[in-house]
Protein backbone atom coordinates (compact mmCIF):
# COMPACT_ATOMS: atom_id res chain seq x y z
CA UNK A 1 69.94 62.96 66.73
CA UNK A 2 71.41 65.51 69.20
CA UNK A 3 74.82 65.57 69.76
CA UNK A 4 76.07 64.42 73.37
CA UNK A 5 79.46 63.35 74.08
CA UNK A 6 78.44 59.57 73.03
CA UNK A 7 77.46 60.62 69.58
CA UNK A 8 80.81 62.86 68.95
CA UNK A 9 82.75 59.84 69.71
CA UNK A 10 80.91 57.11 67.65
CA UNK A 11 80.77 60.16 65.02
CA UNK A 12 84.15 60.53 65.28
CA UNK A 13 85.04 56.78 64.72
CA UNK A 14 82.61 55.74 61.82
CA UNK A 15 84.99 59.00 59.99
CA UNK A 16 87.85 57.76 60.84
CA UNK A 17 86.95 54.23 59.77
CA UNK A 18 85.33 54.73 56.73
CA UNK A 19 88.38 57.46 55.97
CA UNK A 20 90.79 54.69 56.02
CA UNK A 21 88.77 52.31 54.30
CA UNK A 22 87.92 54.59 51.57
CA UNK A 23 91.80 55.07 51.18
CA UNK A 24 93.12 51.62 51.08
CA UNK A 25 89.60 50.76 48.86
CA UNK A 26 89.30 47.82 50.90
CA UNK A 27 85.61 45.57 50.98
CA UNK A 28 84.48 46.18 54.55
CA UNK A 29 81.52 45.76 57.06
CA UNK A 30 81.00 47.66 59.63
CA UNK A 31 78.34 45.48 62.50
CA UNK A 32 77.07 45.32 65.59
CA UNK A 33 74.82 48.03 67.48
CA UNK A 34 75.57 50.98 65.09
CA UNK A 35 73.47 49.43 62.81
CA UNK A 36 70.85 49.47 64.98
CA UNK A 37 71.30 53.11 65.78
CA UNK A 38 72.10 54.50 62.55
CA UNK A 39 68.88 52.02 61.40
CA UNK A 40 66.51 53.82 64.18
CA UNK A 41 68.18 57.19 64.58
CA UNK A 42 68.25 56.44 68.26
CA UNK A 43 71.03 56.16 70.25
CA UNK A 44 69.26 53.84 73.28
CA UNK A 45 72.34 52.77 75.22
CA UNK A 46 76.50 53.31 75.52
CA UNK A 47 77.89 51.73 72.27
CA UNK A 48 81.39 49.87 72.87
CA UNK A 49 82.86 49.48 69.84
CA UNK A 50 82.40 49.09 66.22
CA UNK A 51 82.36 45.81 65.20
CA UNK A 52 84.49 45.20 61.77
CA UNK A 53 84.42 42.26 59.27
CA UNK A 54 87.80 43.35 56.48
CA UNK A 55 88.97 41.97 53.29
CA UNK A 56 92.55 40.96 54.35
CA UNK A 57 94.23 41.94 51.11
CA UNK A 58 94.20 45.13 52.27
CA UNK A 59 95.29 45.09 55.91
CA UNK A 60 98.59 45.84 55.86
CA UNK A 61 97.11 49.39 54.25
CA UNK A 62 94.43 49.95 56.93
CA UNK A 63 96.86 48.95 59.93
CA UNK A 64 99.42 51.14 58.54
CA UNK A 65 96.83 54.53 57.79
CA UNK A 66 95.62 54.02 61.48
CA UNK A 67 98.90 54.12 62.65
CA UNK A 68 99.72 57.48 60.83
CA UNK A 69 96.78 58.90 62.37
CA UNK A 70 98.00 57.75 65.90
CA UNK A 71 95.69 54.54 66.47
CA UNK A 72 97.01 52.21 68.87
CA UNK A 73 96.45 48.70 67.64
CA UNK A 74 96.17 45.76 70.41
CA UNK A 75 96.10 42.23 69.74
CA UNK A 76 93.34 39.93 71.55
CA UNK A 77 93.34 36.70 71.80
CA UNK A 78 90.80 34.06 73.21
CA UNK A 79 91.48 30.23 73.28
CA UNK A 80 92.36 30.20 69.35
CA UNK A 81 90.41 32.72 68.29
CA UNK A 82 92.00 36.08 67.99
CA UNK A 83 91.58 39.52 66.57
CA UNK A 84 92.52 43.24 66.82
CA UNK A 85 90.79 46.29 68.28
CA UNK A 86 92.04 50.21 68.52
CA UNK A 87 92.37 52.41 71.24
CA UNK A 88 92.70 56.36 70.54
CA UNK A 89 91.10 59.06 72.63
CA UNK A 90 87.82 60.39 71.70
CA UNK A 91 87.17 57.68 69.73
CA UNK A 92 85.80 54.27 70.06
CA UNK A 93 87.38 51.14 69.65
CA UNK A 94 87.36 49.38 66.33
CA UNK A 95 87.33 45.72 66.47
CA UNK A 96 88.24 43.45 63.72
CA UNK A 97 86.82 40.84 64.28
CA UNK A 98 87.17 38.78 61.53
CA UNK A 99 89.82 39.16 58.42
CA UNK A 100 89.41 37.09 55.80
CA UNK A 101 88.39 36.95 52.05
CA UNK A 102 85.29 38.33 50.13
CA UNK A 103 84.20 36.44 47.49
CA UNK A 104 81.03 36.21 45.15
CA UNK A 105 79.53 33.41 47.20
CA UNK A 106 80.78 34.02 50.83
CA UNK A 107 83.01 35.47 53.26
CA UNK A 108 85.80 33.24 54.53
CA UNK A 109 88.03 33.16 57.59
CA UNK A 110 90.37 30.31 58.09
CA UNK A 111 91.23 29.15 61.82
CA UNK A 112 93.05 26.53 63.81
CA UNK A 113 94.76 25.92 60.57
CA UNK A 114 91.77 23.16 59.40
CA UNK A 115 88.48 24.94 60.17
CA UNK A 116 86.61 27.87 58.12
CA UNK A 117 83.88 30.14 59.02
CA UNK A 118 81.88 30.90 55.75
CA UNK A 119 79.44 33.68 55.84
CA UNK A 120 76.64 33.95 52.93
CA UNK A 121 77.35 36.44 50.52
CA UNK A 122 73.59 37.28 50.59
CA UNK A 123 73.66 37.89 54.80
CA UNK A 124 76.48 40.39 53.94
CA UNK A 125 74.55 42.18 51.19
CA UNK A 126 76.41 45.75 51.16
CA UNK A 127 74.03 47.89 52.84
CA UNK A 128 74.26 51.83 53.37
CA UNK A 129 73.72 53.14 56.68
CA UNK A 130 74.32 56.85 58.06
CA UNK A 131 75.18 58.51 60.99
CA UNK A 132 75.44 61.98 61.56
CA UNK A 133 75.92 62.50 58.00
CA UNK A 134 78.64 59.91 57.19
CA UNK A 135 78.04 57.00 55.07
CA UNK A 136 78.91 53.56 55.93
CA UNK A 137 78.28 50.09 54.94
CA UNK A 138 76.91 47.59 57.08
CA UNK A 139 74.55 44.61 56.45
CA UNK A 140 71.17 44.22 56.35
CA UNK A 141 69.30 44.50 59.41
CA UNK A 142 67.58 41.67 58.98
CA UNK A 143 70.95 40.00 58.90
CA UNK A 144 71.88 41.94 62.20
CA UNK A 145 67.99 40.42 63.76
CA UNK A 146 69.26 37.26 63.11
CA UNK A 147 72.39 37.59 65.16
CA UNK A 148 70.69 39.42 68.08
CA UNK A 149 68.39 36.46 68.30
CA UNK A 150 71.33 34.10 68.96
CA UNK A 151 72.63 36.11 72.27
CA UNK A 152 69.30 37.27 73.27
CA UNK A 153 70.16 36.40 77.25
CA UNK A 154 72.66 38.96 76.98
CA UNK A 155 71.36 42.22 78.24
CA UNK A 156 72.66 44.28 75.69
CA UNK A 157 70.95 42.06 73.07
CA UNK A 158 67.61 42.38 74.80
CA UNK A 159 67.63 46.18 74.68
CA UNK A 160 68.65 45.79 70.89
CA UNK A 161 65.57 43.84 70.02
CA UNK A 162 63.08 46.35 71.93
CA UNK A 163 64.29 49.25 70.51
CA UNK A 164 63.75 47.55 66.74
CA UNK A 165 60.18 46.42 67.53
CA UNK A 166 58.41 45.41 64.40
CA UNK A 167 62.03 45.01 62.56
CA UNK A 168 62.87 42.36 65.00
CA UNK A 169 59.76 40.65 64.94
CA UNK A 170 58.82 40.35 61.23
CA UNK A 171 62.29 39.45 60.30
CA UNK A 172 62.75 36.12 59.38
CA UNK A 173 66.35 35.78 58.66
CA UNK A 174 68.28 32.49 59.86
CA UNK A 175 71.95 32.36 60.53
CA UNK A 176 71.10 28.42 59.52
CA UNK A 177 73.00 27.87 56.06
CA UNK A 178 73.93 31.74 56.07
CA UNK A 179 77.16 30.74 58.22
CA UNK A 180 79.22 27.70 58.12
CA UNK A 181 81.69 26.09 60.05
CA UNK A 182 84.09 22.96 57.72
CA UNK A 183 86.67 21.80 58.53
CA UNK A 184 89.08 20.12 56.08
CA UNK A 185 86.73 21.25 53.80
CA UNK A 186 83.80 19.55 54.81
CA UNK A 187 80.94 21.36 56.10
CA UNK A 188 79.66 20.29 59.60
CA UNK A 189 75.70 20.97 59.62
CA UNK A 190 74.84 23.24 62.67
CA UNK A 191 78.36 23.53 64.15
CA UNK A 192 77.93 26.95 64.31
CA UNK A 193 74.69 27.29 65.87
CA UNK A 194 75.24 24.79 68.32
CA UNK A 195 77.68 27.04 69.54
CA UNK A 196 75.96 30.03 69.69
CA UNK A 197 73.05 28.33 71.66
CA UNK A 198 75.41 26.81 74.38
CA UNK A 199 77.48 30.10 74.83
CA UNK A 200 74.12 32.06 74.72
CA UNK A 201 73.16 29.73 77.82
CA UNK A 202 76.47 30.14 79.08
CA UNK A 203 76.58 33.67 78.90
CA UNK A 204 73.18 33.99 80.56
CA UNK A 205 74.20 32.03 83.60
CA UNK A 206 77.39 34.43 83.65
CA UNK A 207 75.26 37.27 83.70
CA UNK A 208 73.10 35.48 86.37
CA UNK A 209 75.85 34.97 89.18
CA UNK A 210 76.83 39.45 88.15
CA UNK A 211 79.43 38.61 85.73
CA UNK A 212 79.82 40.01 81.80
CA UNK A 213 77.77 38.01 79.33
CA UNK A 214 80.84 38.08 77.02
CA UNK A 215 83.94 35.52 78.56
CA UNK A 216 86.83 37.44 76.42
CA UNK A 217 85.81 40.99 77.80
């Protein structure tokens, strides 16, 4: 992949990433379009972010290496939900999306005090991807497919599914009983992807009338 100014940064923040992560030896997974890239070798449009999913027994470690390496951290919040994201020049942001617990079975993040999000241990499946020589783990594409198709009015998402072709079509991963909302314990069938259907409606009619797909943006 030739290197363009684009590349150098998302180069530059996969290292310093998976630098810190190999430090604090902290379970991570690194989502969202990079994947796709690293997956294709193509990079087909401007890439945000990286997208982050971290164990949280180590975040104190990996908030306090960023720091030392003169990451700005900012905290987000939207309605109840919130999370952290980066800002350092020449690099991209890294969001953390979710911090929670790795387990055998799933991945769990507690909110609003009652409710959980479980996440299928087998959807997360480790999986190595590479850009520009540096090693990262991600999960599977398949289980990245599956995500896309849940947003695919945003623009963003439709450009992610052409430039997969064949991967996006053939796979037939569900996020149906691969994530989980319960509260109080209890799991409520379908919560979840209720949700995503009505914000991916949402979302489309945002982008309709010129606005962002994504409300918290």
């Amino acid at each position: 992949m030739k290197t363009t100014p684009q590349t150098q940064e998302l180069a530059n923040s996969v290292n310093l990433a998976t630098t810190v992560f190999n430090a604090c030896q902290v379970e991570y997974r690194i989502l969202g379009s990079v994947l796709i890239v690293s997956h294709t070798g193509k990079l087909f449009r401007r890439i945000g972010d990286l997208d982050i999913l971290l164990d949280e027994s180590k975040k104190a470690c990996v908030f306090g290496k960023l720091k030392e390496m003169g990451v700005e951290l900012v905290a987000r919040r939207w309605l109840n939900f919130s999370w952290t994201e980066t800002r350092k020049d020449g690099y991209l942001g890294l969001t953390f999306l979710l911090v929670g617990k790795f387990n055998k079975e799933y991945f769990s993040y507690r909110f609003l005090k009652v409710c959980e999000l479980r996440i299928n241990a087998d959807y997360l499946t480790p999986t190595t991807y590479c850009f520009h020589g540096i090693n990262f783990i991600g999960i599977p594409i398949s289980s990245a497919v599956a995500g896309i198709r849940k947003s695919l009015l945003n623009p963003k998402r439709k450009l992610d599914q052409e430039v997969l072709g064949e991967d996006f079509t053939k796979s037939k991963t569900r996020t149906y009983n691969c994530i989980n909302v319960y509260v109080f314990g209890i799991k409520i069938p379908f919560l979840y992807d209720v949700f995503s259907c009505l914000y991916n409606i949402y979302g489309g009619l945002r982008v309709k009338f010129g606005r962002k797909y994504e409300v918290w943006d």
